[in-house]
PDBML (XML) file of the C-alpha atoms, coordinates in Angstrom:
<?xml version="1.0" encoding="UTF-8" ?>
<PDBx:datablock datablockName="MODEL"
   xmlns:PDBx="http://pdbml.pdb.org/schema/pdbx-v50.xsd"
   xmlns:xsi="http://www.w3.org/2001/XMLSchema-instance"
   xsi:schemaLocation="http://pdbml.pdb.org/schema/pdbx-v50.xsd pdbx-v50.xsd">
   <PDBx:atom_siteCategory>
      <PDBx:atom_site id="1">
         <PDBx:B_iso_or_equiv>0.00</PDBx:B_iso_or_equiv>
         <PDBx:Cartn_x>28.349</PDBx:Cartn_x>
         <PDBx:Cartn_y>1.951</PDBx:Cartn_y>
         <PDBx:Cartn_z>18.579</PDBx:Cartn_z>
         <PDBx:auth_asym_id>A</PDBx:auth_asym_id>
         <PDBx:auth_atom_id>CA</PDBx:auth_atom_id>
         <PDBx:auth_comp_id>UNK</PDBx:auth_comp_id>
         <PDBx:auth_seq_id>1</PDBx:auth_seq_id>
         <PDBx:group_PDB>ATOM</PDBx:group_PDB>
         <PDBx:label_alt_id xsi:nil="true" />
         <PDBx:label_asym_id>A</PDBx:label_asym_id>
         <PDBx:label_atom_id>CA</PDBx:label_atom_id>
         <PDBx:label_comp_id>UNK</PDBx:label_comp_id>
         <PDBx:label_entity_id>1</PDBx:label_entity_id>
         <PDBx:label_seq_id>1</PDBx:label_seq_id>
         <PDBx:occupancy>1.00</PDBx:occupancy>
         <PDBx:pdbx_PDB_model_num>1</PDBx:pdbx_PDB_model_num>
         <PDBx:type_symbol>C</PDBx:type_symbol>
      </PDBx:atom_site>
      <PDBx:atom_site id="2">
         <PDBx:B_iso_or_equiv>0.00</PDBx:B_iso_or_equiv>
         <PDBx:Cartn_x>31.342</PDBx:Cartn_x>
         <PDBx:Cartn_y>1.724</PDBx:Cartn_y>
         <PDBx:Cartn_z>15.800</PDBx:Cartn_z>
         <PDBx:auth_asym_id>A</PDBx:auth_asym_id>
         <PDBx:auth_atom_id>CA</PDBx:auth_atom_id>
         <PDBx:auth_comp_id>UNK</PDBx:auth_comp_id>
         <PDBx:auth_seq_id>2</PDBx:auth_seq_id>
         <PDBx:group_PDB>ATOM</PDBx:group_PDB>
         <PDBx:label_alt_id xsi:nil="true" />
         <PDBx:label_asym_id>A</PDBx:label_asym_id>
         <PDBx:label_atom_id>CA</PDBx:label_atom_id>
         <PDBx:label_comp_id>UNK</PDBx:label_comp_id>
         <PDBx:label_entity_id>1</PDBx:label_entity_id>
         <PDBx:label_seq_id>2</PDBx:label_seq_id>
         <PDBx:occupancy>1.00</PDBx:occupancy>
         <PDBx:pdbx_PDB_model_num>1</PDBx:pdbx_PDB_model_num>
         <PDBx:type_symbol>C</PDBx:type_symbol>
      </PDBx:atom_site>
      <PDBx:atom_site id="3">
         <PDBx:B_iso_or_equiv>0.00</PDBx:B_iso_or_equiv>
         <PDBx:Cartn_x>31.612</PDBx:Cartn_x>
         <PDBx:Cartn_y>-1.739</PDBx:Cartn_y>
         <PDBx:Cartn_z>14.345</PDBx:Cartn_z>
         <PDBx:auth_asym_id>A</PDBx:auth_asym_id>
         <PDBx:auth_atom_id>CA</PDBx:auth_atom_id>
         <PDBx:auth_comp_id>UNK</PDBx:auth_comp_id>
         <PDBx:auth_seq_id>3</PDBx:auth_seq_id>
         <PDBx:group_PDB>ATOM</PDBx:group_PDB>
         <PDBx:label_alt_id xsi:nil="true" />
         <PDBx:label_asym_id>A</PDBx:label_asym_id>
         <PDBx:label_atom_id>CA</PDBx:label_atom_id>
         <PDBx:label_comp_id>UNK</PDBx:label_comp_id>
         <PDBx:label_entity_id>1</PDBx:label_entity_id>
         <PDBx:label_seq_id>3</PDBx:label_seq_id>
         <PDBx:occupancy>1.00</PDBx:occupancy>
         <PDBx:pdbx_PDB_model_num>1</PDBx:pdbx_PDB_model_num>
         <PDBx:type_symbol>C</PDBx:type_symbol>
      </PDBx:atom_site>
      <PDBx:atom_site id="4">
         <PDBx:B_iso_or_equiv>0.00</PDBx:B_iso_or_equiv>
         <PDBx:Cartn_x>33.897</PDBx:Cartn_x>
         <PDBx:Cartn_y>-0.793</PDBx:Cartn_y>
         <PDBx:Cartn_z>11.924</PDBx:Cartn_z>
         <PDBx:auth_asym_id>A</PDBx:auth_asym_id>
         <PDBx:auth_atom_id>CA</PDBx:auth_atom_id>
         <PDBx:auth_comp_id>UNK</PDBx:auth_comp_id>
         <PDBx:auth_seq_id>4</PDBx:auth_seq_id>
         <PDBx:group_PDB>ATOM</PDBx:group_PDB>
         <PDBx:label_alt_id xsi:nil="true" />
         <PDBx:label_asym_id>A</PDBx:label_asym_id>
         <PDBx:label_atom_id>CA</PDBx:label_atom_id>
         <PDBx:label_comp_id>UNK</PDBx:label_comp_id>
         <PDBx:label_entity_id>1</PDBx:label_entity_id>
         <PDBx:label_seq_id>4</PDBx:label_seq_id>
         <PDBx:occupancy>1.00</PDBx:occupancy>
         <PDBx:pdbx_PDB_model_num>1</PDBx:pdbx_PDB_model_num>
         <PDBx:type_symbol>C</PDBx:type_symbol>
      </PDBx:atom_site>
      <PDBx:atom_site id="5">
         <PDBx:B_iso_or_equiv>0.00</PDBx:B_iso_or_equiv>
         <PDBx:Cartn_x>36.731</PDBx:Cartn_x>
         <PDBx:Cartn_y>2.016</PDBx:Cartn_y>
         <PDBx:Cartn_z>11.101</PDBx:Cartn_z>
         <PDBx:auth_asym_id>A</PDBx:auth_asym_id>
         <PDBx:auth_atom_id>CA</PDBx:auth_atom_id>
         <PDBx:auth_comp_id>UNK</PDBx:auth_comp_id>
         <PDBx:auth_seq_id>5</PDBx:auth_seq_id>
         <PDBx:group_PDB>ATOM</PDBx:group_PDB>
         <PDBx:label_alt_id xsi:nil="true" />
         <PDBx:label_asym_id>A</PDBx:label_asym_id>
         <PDBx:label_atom_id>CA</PDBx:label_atom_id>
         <PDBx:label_comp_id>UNK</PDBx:label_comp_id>
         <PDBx:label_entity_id>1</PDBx:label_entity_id>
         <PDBx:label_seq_id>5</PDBx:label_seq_id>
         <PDBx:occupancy>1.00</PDBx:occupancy>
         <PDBx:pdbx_PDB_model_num>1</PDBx:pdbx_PDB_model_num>
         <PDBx:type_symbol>C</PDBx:type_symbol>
      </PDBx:atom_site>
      <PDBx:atom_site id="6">
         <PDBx:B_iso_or_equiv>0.00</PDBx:B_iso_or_equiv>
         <PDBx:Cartn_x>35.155</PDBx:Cartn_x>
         <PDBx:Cartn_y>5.303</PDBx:Cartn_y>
         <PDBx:Cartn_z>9.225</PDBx:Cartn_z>
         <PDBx:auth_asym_id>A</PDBx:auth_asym_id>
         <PDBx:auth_atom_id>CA</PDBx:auth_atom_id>
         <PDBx:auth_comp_id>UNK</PDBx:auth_comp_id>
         <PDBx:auth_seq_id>6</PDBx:auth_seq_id>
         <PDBx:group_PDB>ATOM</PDBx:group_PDB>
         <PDBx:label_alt_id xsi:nil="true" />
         <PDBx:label_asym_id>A</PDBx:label_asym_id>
         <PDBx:label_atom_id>CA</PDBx:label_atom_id>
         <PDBx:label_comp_id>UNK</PDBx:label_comp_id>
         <PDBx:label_entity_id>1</PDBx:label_entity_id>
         <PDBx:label_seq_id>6</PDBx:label_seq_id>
         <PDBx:occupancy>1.00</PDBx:occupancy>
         <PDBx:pdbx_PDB_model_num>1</PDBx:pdbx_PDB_model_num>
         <PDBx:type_symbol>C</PDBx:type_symbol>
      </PDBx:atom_site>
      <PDBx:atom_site id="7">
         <PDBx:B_iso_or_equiv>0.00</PDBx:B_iso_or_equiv>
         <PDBx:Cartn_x>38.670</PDBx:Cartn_x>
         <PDBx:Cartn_y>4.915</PDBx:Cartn_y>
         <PDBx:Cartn_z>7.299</PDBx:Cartn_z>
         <PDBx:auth_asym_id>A</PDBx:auth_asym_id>
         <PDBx:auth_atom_id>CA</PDBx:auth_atom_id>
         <PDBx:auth_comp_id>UNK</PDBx:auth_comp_id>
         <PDBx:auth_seq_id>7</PDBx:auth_seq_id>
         <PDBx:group_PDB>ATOM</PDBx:group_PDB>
         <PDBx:label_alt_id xsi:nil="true" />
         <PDBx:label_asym_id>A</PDBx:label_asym_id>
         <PDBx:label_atom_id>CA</PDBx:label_atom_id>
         <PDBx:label_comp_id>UNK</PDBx:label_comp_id>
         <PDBx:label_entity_id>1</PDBx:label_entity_id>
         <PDBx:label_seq_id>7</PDBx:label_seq_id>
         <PDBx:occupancy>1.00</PDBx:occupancy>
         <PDBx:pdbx_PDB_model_num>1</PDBx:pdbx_PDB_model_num>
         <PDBx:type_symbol>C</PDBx:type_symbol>
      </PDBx:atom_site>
      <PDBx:atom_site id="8">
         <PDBx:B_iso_or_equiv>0.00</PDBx:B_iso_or_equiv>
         <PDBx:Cartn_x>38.009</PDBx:Cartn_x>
         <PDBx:Cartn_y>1.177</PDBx:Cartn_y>
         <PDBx:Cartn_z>5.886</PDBx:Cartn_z>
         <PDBx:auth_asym_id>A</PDBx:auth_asym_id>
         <PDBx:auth_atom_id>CA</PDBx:auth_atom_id>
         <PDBx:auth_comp_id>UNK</PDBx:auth_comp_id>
         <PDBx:auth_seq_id>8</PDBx:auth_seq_id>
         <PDBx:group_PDB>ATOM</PDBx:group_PDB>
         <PDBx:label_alt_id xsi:nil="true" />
         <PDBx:label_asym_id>A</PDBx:label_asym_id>
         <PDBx:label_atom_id>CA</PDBx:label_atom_id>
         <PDBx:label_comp_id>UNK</PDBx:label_comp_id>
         <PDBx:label_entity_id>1</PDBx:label_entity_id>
         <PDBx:label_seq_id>8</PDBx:label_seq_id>
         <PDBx:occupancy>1.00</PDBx:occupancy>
         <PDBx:pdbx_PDB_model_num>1</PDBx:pdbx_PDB_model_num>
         <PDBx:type_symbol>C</PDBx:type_symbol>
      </PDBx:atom_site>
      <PDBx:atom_site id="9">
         <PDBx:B_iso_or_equiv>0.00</PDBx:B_iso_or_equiv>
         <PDBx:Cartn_x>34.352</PDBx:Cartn_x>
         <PDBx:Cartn_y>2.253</PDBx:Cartn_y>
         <PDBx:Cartn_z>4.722</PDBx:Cartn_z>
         <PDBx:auth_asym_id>A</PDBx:auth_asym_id>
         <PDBx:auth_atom_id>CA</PDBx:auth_atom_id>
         <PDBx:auth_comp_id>UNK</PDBx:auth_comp_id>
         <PDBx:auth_seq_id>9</PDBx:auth_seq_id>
         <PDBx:group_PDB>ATOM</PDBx:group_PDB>
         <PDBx:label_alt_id xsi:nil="true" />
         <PDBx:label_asym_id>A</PDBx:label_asym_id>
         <PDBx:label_atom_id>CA</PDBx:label_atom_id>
         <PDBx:label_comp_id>UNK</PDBx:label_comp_id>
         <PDBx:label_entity_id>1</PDBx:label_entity_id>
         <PDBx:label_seq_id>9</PDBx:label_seq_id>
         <PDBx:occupancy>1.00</PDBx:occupancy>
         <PDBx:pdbx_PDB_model_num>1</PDBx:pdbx_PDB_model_num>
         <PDBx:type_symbol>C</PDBx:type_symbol>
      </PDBx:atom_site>
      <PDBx:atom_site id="10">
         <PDBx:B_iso_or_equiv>0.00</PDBx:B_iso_or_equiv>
         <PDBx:Cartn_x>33.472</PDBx:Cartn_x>
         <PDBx:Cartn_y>1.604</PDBx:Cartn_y>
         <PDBx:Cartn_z>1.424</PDBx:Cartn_z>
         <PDBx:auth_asym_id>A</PDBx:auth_asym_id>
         <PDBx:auth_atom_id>CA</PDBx:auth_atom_id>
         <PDBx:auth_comp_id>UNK</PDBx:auth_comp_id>
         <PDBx:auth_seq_id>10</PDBx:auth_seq_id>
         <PDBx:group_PDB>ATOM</PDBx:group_PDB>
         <PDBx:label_alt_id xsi:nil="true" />
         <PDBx:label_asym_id>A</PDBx:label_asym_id>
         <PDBx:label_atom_id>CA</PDBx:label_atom_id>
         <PDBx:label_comp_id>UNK</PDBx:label_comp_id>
         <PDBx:label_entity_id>1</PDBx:label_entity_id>
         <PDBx:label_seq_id>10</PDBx:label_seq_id>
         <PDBx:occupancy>1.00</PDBx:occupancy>
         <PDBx:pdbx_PDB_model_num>1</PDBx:pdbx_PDB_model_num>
         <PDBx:type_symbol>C</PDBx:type_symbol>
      </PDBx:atom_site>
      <PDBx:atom_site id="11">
         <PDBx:B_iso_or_equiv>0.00</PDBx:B_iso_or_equiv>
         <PDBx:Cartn_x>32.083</PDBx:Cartn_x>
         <PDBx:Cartn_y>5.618</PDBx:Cartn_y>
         <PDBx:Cartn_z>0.419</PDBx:Cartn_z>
         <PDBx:auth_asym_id>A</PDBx:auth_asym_id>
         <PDBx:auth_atom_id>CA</PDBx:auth_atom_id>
         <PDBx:auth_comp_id>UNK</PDBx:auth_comp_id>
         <PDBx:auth_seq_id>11</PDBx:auth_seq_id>
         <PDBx:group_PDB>ATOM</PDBx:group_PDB>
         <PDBx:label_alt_id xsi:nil="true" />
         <PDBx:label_asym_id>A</PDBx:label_asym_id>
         <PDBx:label_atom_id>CA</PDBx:label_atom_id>
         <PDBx:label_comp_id>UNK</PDBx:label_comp_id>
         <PDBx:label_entity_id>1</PDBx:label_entity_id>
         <PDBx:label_seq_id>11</PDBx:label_seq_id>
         <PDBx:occupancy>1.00</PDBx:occupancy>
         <PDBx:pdbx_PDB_model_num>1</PDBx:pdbx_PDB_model_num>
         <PDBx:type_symbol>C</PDBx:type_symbol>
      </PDBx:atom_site>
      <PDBx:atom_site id="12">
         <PDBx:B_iso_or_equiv>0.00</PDBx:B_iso_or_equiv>
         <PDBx:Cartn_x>33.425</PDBx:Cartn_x>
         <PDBx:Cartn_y>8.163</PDBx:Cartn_y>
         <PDBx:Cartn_z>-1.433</PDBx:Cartn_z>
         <PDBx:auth_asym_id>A</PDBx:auth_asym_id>
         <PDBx:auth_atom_id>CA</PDBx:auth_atom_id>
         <PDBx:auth_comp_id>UNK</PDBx:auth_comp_id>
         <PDBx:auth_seq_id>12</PDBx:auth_seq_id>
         <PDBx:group_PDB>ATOM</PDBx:group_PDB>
         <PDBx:label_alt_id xsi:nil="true" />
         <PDBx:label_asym_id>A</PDBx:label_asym_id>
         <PDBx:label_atom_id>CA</PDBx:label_atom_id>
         <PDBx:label_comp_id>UNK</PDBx:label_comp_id>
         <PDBx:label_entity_id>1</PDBx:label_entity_id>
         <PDBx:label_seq_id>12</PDBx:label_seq_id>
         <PDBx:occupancy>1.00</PDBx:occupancy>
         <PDBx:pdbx_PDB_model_num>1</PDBx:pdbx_PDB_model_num>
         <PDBx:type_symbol>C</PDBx:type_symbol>
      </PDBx:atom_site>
      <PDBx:atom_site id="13">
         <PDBx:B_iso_or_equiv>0.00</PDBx:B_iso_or_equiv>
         <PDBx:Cartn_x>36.334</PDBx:Cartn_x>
         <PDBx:Cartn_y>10.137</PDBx:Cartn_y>
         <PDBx:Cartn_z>0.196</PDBx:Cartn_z>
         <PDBx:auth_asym_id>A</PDBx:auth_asym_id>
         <PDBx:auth_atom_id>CA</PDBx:auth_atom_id>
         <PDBx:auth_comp_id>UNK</PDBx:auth_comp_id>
         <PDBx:auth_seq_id>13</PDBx:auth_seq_id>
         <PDBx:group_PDB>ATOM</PDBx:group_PDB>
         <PDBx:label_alt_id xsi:nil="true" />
         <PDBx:label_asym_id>A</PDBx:label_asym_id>
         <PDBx:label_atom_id>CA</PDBx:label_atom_id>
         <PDBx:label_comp_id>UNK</PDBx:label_comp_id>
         <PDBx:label_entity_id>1</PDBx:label_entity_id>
         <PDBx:label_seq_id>13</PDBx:label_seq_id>
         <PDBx:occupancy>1.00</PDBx:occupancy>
         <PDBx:pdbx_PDB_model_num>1</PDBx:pdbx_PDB_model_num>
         <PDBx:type_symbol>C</PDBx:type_symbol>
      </PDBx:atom_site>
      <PDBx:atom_site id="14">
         <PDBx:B_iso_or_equiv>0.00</PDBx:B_iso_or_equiv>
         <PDBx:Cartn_x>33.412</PDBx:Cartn_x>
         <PDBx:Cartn_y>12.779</PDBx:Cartn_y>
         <PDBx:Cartn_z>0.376</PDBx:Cartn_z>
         <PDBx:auth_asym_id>A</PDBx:auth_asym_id>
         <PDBx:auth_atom_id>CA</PDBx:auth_atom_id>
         <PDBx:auth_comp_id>UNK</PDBx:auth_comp_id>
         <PDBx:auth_seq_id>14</PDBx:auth_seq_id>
         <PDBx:group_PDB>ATOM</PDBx:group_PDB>
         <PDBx:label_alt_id xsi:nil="true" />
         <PDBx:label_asym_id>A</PDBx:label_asym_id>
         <PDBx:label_atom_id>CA</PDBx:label_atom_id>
         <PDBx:label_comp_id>UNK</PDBx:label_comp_id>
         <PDBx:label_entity_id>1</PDBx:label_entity_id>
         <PDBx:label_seq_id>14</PDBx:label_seq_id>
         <PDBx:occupancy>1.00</PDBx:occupancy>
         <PDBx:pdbx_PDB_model_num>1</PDBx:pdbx_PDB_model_num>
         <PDBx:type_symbol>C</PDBx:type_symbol>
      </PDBx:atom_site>
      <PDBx:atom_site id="15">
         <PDBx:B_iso_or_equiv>0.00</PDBx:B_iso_or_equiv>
         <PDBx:Cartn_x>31.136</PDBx:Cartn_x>
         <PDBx:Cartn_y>11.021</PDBx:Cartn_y>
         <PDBx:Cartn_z>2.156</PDBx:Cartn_z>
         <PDBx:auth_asym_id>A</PDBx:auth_asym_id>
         <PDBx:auth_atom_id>CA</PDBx:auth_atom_id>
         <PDBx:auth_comp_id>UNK</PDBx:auth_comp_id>
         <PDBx:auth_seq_id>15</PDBx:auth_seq_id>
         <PDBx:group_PDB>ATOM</PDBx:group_PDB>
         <PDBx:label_alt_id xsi:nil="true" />
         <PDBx:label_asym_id>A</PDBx:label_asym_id>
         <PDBx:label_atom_id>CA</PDBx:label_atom_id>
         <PDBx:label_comp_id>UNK</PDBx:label_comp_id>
         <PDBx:label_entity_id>1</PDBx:label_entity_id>
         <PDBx:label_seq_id>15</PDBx:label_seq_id>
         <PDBx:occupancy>1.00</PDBx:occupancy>
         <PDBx:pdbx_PDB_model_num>1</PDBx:pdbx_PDB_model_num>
         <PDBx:type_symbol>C</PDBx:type_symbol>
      </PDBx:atom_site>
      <PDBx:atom_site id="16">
         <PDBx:B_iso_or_equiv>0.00</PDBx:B_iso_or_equiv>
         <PDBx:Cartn_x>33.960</PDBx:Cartn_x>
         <PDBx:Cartn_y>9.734</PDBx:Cartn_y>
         <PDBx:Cartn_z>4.381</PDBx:Cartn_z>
         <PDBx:auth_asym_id>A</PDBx:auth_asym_id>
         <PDBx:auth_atom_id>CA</PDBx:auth_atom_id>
         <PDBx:auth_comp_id>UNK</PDBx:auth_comp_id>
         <PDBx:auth_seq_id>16</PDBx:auth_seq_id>
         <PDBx:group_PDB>ATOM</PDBx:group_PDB>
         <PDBx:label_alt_id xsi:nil="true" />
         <PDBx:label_asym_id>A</PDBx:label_asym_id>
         <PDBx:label_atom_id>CA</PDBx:label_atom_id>
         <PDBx:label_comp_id>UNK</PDBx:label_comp_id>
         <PDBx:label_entity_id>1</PDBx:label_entity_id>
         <PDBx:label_seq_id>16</PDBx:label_seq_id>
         <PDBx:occupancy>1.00</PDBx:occupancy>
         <PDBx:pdbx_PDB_model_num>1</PDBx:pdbx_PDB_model_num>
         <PDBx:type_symbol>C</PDBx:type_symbol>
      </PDBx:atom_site>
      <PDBx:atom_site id="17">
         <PDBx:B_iso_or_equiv>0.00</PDBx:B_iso_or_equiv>
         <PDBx:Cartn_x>34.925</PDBx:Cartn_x>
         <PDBx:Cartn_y>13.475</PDBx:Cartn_y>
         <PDBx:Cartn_z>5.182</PDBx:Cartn_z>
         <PDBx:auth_asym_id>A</PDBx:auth_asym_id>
         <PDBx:auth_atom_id>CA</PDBx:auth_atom_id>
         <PDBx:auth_comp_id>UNK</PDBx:auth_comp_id>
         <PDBx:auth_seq_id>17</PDBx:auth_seq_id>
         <PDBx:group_PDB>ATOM</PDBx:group_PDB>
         <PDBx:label_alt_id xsi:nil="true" />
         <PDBx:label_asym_id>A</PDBx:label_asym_id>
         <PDBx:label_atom_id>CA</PDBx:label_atom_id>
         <PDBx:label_comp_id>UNK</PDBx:label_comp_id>
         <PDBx:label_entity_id>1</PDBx:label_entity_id>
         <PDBx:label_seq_id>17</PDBx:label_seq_id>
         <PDBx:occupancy>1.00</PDBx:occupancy>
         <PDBx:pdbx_PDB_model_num>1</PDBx:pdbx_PDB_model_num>
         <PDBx:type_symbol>C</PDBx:type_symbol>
      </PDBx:atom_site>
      <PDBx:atom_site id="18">
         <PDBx:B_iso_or_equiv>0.00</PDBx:B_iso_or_equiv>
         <PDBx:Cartn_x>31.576</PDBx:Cartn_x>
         <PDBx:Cartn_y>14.019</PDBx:Cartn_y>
         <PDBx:Cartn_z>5.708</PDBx:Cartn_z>
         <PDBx:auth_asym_id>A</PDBx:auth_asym_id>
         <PDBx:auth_atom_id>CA</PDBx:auth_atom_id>
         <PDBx:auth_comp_id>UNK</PDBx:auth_comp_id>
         <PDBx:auth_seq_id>18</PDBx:auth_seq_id>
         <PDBx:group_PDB>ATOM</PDBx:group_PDB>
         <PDBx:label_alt_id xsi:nil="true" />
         <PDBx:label_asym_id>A</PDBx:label_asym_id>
         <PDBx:label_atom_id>CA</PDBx:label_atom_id>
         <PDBx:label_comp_id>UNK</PDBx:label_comp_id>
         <PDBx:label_entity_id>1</PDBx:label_entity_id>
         <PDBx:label_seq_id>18</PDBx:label_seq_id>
         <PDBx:occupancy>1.00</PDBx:occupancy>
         <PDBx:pdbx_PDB_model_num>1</PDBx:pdbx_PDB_model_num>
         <PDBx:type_symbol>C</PDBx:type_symbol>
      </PDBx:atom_site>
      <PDBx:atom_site id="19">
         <PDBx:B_iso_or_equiv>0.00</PDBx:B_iso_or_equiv>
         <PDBx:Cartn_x>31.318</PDBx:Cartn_x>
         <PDBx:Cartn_y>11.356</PDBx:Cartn_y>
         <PDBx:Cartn_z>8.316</PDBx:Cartn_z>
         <PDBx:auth_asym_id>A</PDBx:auth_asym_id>
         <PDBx:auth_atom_id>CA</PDBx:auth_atom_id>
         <PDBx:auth_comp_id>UNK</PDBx:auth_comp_id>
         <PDBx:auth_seq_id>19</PDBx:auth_seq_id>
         <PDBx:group_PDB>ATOM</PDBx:group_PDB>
         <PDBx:label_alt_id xsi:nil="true" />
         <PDBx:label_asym_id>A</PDBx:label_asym_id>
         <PDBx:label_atom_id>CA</PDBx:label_atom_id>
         <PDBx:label_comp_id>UNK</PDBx:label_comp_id>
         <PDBx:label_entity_id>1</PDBx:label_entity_id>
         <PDBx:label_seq_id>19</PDBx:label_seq_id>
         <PDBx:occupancy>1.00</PDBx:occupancy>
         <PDBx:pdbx_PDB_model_num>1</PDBx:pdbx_PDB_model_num>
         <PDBx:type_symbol>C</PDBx:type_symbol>
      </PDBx:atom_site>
      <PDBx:atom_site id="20">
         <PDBx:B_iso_or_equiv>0.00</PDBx:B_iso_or_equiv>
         <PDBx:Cartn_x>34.462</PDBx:Cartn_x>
         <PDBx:Cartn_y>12.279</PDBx:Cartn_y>
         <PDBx:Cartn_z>10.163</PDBx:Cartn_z>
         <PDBx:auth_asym_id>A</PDBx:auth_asym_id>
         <PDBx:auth_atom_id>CA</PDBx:auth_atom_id>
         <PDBx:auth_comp_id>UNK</PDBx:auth_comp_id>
         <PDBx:auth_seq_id>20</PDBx:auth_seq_id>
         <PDBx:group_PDB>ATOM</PDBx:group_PDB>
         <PDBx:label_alt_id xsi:nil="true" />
         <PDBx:label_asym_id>A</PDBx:label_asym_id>
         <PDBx:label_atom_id>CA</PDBx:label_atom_id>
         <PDBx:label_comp_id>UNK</PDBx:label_comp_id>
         <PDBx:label_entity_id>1</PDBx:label_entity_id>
         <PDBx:label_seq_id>20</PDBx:label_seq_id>
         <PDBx:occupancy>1.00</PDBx:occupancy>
         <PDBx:pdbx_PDB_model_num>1</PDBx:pdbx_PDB_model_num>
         <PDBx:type_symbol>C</PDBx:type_symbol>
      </PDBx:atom_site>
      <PDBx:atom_site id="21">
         <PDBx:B_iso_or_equiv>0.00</PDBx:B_iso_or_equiv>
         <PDBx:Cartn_x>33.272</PDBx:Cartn_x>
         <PDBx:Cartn_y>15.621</PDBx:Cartn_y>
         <PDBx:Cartn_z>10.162</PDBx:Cartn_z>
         <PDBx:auth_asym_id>A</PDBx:auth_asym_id>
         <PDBx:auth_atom_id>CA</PDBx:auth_atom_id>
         <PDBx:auth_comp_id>UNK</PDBx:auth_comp_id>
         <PDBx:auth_seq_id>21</PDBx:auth_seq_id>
         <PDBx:group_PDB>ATOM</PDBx:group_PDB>
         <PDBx:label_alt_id xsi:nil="true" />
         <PDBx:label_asym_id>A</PDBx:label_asym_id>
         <PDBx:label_atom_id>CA</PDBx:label_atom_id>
         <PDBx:label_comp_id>UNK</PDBx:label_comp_id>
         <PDBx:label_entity_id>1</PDBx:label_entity_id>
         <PDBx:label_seq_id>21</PDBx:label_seq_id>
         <PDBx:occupancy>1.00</PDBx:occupancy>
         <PDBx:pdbx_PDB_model_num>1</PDBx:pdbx_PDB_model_num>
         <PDBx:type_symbol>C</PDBx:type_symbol>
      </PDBx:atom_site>
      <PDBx:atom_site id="22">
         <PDBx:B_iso_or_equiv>0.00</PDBx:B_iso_or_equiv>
         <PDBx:Cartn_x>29.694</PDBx:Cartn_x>
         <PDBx:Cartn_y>15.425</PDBx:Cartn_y>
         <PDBx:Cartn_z>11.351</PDBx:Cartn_z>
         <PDBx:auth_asym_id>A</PDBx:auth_asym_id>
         <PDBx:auth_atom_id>CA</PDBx:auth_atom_id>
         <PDBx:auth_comp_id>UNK</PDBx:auth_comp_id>
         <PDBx:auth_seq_id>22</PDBx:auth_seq_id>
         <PDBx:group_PDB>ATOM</PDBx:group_PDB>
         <PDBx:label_alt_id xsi:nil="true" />
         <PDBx:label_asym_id>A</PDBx:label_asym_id>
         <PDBx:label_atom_id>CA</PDBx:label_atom_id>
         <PDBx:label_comp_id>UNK</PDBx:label_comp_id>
         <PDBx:label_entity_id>1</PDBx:label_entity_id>
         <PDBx:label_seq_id>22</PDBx:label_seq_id>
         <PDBx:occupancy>1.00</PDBx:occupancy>
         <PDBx:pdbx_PDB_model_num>1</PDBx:pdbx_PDB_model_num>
         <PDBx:type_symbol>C</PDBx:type_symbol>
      </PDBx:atom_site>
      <PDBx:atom_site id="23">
         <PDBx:B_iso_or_equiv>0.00</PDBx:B_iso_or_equiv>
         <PDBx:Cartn_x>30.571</PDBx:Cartn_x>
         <PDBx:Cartn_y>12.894</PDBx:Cartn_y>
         <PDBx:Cartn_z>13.980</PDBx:Cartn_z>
         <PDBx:auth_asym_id>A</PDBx:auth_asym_id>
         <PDBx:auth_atom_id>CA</PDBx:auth_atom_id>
         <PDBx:auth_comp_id>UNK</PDBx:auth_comp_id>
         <PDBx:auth_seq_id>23</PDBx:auth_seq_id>
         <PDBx:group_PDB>ATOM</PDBx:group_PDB>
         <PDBx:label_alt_id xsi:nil="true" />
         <PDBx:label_asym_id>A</PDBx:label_asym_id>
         <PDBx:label_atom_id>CA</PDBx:label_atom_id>
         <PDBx:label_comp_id>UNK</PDBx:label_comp_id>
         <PDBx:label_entity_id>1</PDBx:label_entity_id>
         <PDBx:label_seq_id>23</PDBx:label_seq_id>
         <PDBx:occupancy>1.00</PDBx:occupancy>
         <PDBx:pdbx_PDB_model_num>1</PDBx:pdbx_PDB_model_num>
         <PDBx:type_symbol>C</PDBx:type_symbol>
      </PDBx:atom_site>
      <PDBx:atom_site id="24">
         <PDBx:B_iso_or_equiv>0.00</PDBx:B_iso_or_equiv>
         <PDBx:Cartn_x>33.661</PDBx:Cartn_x>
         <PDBx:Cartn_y>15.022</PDBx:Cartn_y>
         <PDBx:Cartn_z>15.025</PDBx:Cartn_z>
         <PDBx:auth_asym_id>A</PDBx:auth_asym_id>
         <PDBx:auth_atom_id>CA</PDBx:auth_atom_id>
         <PDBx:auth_comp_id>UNK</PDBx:auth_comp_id>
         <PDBx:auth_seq_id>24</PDBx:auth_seq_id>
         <PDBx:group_PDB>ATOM</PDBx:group_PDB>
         <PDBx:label_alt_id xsi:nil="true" />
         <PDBx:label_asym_id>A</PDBx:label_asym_id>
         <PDBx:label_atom_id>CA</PDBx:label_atom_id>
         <PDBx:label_comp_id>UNK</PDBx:label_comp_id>
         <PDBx:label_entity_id>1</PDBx:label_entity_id>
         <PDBx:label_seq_id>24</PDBx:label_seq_id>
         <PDBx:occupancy>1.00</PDBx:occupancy>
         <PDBx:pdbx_PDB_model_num>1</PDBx:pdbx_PDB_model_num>
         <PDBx:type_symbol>C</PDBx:type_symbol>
      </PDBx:atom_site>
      <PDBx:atom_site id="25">
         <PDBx:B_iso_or_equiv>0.00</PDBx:B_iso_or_equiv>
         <PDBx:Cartn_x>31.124</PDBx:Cartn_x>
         <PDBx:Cartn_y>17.773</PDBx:Cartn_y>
         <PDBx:Cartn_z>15.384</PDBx:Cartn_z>
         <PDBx:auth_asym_id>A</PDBx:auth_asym_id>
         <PDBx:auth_atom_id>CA</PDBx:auth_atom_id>
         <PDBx:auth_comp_id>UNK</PDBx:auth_comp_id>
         <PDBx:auth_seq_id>25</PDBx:auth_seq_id>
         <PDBx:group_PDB>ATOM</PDBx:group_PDB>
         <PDBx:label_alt_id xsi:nil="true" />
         <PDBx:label_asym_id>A</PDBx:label_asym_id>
         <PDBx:label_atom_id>CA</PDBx:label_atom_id>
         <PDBx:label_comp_id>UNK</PDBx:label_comp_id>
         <PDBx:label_entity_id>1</PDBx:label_entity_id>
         <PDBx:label_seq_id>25</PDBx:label_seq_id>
         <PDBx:occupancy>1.00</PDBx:occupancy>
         <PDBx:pdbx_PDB_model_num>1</PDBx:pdbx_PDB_model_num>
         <PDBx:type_symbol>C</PDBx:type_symbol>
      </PDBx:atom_site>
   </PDBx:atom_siteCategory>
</PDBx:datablock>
């Protein structure tokens, strides 16, 4: 369930690569 945009979290750009990446994968 997304509730809100991985782009308009409040994290690190790391973490927010991280994110995209791991949910991506």
């Amino acid at each position: 369930t997304v509730h809100n945009s991985l782009k308009d979290y409040e994290v690190c750009s790391l973490t927010r690569w991280f994110y995209i990446t791991a949910l991506r994968l």
